[in-house]
Protein backbone atom coordinates (compact mmCIF):
# COMPACT_ATOMS: atom_id res chain seq x y z
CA UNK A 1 0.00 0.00 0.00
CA UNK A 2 2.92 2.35 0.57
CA UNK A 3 4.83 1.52 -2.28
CA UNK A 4 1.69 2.28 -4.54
CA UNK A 5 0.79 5.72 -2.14
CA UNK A 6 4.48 7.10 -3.08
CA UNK A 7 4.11 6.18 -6.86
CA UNK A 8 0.38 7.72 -7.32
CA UNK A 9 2.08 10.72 -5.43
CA UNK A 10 5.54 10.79 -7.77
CA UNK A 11 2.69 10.67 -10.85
CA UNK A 12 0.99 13.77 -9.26
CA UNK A 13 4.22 15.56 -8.76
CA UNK A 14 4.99 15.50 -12.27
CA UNK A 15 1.96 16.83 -13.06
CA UNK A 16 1.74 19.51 -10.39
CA UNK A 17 4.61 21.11 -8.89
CA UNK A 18 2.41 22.84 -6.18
CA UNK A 19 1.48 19.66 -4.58
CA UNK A 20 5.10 18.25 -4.01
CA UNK A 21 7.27 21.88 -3.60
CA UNK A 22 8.31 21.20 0.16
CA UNK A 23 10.15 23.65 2.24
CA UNK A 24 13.31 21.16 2.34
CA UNK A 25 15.74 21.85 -0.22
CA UNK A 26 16.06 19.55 -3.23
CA UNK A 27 19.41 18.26 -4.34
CA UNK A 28 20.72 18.80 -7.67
CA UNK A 29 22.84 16.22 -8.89
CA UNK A 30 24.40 18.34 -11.55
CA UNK A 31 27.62 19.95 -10.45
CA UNK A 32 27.91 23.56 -11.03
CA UNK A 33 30.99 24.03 -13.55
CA UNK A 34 31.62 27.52 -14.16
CA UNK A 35 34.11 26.88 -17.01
CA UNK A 36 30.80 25.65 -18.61
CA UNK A 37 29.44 29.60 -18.64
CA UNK A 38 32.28 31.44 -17.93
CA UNK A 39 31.11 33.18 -21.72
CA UNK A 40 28.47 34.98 -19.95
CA UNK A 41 31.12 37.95 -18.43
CA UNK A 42 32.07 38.14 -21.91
CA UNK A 43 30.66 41.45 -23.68
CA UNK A 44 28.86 41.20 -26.47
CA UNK A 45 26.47 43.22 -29.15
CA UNK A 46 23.34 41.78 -28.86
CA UNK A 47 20.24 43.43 -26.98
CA UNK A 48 17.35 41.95 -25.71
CA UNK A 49 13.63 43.98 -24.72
CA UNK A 50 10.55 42.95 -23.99
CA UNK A 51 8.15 43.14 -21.19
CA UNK A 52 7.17 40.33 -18.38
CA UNK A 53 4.24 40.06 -16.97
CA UNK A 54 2.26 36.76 -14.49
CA UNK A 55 -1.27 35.58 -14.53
CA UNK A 56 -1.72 35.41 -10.56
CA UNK A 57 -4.06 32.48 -8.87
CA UNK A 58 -7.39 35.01 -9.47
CA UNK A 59 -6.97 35.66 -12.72
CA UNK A 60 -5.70 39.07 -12.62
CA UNK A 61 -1.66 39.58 -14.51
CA UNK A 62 0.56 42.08 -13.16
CA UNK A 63 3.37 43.69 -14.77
CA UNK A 64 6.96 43.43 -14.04
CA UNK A 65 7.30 47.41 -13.03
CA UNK A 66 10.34 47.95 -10.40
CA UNK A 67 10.81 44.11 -10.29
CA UNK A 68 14.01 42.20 -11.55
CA UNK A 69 14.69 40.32 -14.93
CA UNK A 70 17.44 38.19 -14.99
CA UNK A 71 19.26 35.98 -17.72
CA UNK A 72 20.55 33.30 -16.94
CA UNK A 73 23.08 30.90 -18.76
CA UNK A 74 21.98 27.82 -20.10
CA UNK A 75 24.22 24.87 -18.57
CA UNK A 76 23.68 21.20 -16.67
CA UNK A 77 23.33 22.86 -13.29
CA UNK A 78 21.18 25.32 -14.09
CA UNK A 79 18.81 23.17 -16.73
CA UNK A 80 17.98 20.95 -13.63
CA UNK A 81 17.29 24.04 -11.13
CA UNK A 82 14.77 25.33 -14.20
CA UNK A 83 13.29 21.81 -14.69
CA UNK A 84 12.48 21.29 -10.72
CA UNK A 85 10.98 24.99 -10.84
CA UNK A 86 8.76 24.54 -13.66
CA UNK A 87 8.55 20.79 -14.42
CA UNK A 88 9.96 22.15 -18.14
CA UNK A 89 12.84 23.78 -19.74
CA UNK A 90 11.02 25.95 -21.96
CA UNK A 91 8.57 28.15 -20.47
CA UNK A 92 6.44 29.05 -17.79
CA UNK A 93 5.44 30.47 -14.34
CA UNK A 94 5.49 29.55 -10.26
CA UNK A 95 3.40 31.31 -8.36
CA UNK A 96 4.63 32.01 -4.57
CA UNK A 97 1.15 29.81 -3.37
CA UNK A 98 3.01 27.12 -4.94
CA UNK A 99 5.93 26.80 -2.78
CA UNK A 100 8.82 27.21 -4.96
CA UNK A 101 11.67 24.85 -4.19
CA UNK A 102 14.46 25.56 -2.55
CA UNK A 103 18.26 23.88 -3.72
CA UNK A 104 20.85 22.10 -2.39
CA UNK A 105 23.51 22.65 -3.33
CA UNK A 106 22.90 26.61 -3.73
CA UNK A 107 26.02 27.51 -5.32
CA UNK A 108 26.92 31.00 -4.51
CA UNK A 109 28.97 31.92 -7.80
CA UNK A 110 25.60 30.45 -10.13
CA UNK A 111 24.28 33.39 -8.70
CA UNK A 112 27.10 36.11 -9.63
CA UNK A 113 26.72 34.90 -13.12
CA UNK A 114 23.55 35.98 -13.30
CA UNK A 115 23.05 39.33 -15.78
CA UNK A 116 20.05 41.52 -14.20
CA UNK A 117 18.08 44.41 -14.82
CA UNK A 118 14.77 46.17 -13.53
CA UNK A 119 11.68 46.69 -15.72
CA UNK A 120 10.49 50.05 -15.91
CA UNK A 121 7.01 52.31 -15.07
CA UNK A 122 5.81 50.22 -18.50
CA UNK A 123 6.80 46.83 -17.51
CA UNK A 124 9.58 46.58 -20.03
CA UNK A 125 13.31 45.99 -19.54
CA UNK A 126 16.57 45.79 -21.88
CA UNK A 127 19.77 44.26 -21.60
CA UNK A 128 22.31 45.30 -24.06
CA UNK A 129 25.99 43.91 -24.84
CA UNK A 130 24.78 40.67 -24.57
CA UNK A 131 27.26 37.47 -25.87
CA UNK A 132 25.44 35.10 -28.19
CA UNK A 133 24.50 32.15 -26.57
CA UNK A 134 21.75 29.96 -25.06
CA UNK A 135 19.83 31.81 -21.54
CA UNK A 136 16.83 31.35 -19.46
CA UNK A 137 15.12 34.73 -18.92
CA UNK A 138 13.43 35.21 -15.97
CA UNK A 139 10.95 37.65 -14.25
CA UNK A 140 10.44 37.53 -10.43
CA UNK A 141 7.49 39.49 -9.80
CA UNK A 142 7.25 39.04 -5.88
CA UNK A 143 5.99 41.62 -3.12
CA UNK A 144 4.16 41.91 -0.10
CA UNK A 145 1.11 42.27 0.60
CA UNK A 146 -0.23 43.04 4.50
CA UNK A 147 -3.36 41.91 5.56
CA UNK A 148 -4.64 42.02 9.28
CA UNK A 149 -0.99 42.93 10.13
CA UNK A 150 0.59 40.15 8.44
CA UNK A 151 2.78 40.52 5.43
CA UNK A 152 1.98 37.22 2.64
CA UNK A 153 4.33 37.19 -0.39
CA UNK A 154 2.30 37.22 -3.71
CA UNK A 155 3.65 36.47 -7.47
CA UNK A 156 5.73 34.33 -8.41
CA UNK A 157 8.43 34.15 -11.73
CA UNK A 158 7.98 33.21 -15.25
CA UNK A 159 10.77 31.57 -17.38
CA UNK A 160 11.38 30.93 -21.01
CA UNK A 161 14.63 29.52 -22.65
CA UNK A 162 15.81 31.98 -25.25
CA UNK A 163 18.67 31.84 -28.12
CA UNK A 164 20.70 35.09 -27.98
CA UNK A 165 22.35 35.25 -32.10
CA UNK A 166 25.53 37.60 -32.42
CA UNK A 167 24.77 41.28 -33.34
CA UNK A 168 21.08 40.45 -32.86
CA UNK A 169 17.95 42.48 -30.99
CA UNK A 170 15.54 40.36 -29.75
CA UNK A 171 12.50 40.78 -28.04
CA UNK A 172 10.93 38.69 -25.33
CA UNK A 173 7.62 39.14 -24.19
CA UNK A 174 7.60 36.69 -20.59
């Protein structure tokens, strides 16, 4: 009966990260390899724009104004980090209600290579000088919201894997 209890629950995980997104940390078995991004601090000439925006639990979206983008490089540590967020490598959203996981191990320097920016008063951002390469763009729109004198986070963070070209402008609409 347990044995068949854990698989019915490892089929529902797949299918629904909000059910199984527990406030232990998850391990990665990928190692982080920074020789394997180490392009990213390169400059390059390609831009990116676009605006970001997430479809919250009631329907309503909200725009990325005065929260953070970020691009990410593609590699095996961070491919299984997106894949446990979002059950994809492609695209899509979490939503803070859905308990997003935490990592172990959370490499400090996988977070130094990270290239940020903040969307404006429109909900659009740009990075410029980008290298060509492969990234996962990512908005986190997150804030607080009080209620009977107790602050809940709200949002969440929507993903989608992007190929930057050399001397290219590209937009991205998350």
């Amino acid at each position: 009966m347990n044995k068949i209890f854990r698989l019915l629950v490892s089929g529902v995980c797949t299918f629904n990260l909000s059910i199984c997104l527990a406030s232990e940390p998850i391990k990665i078995s990928s190692s982080f390899n920074e020789e394997e991004i180490k392009w990213v601090a390169e400059k390059g000439n390609s831009s990116i724009y676009g605006s970001a925006h997430i479809k919250l639990e009631n329907g309503v979206t909200k725009g990325c104004a005065s929260f953070n983008v970020e691009l990410l490089p593609v590699a095996s540590y961070s491919s299984e980090r997106i894949f446990k967020t979002y059950g994809n490598n492609v695209s899509g959203q979490i939503l803070v209600s859905q308990n997003p996981p935490k990592f172990e191990p959370d490499v400090k320097k996988y977070h130094e290579l990270v290239i940020s920016t903040t969307c404006n008063a429109k909900n659009q951002f740009e990075f410029n000088n980008i290298p060509q390469g492969d990234f996962y763009i990512l908005a986190f729109i997150i804030w607080d919201e009080e209620k009977d004198g107790v602050a809940k986070k709200l949002g969440g963070a929507v993903m989608t894997k992007i190929h930057v070209k050399e001397n290219s402008k590209m937009k991205v609409n998350l």
